[in-house]
Protein backbone atom coordinates (compact mmCIF):
# COMPACT_ATOMS: atom_id res chain seq x y z
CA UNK A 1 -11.08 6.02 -14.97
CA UNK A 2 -13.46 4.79 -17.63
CA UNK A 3 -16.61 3.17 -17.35
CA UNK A 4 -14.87 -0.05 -19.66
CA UNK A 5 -11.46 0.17 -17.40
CA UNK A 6 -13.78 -0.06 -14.45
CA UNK A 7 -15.92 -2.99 -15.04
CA UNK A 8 -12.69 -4.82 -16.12
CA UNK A 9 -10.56 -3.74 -13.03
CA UNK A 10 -13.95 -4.43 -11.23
CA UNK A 11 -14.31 -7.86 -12.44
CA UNK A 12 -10.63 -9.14 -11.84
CA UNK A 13 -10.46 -7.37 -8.33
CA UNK A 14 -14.09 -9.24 -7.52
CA UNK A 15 -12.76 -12.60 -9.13
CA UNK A 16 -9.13 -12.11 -6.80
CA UNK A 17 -11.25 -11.12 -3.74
CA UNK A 18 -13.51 -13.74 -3.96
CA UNK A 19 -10.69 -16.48 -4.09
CA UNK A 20 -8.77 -15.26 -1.01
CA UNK A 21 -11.75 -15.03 0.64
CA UNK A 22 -12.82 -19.09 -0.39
CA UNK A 23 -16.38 -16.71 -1.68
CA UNK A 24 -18.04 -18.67 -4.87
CA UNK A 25 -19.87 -16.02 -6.03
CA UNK A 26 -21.27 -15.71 -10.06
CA UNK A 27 -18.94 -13.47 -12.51
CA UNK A 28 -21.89 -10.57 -12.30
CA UNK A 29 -21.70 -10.81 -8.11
CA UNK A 30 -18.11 -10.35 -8.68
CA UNK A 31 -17.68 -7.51 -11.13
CA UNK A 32 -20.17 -5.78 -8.54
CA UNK A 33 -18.27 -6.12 -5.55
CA UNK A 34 -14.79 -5.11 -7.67
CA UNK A 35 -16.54 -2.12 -8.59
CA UNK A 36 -17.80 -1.19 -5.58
CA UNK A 37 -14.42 -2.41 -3.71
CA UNK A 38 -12.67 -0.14 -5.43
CA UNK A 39 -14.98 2.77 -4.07
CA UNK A 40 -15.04 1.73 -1.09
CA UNK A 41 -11.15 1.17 -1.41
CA UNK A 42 -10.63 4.28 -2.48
CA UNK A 43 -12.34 5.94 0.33
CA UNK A 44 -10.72 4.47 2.67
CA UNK A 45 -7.04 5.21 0.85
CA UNK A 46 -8.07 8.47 0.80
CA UNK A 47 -8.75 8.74 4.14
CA UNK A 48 -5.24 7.35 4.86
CA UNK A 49 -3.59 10.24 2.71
CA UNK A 50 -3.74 8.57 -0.49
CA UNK A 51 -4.56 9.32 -3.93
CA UNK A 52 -5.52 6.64 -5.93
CA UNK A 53 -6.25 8.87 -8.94
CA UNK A 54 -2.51 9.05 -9.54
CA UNK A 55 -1.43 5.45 -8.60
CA UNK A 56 -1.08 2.99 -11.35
CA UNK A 57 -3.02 0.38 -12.68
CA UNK A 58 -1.26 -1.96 -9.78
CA UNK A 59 -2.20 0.22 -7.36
CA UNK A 60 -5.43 0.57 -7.91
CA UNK A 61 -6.00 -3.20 -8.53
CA UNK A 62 -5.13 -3.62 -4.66
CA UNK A 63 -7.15 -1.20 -3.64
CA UNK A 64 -9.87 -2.33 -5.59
CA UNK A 65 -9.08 -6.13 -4.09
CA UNK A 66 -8.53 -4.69 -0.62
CA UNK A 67 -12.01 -2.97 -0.76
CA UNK A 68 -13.99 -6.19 -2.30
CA UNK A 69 -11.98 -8.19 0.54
CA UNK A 70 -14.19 -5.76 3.09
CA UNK A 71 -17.32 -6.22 1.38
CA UNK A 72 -16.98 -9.88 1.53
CA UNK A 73 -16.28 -9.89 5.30
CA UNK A 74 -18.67 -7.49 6.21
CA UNK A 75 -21.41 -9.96 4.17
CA UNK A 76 -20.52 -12.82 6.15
CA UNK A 77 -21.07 -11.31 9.07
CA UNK A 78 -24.62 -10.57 8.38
């Protein structure tokens, strides 16, 4: 994935996450947690048995959501 496709996926999976969550956070806060989302998204698909590296743009998106969703809880709760 590409540094461009990531801050992009980053920043739309950070703006979706932070709407389901009812989180107003700035655009920067939430290309950061998209980005980092999708890591930690990733690692946990992986852990699960899948490979996000093959999945489709879709795929990864809600991964990428899924991930920034944790980040936002686990914030909140400190």
């Amino acid at each position: 994935m590409g540094f461009l496709y990531s801050i992009i996926l980053g920043g739309i999976a950070g703006y979706i996450a932070s709407r389901l969550m009812d989180s107003h956070n700035s655009a920067l806060v939430n290309i950061i947690l998209g980005i980092v989302g999708g890591l930690v998204g990733g690692f946990i698909a992986k852990r699960l048995g899948n490979d996000p590296d093959n999945d489709g743009l879709f795929m990864n998106l809600l991964i990428s959501v899924g991930g920034a969703i944790v980040l936002i809880f686990l914030g909140r709760l400190f």
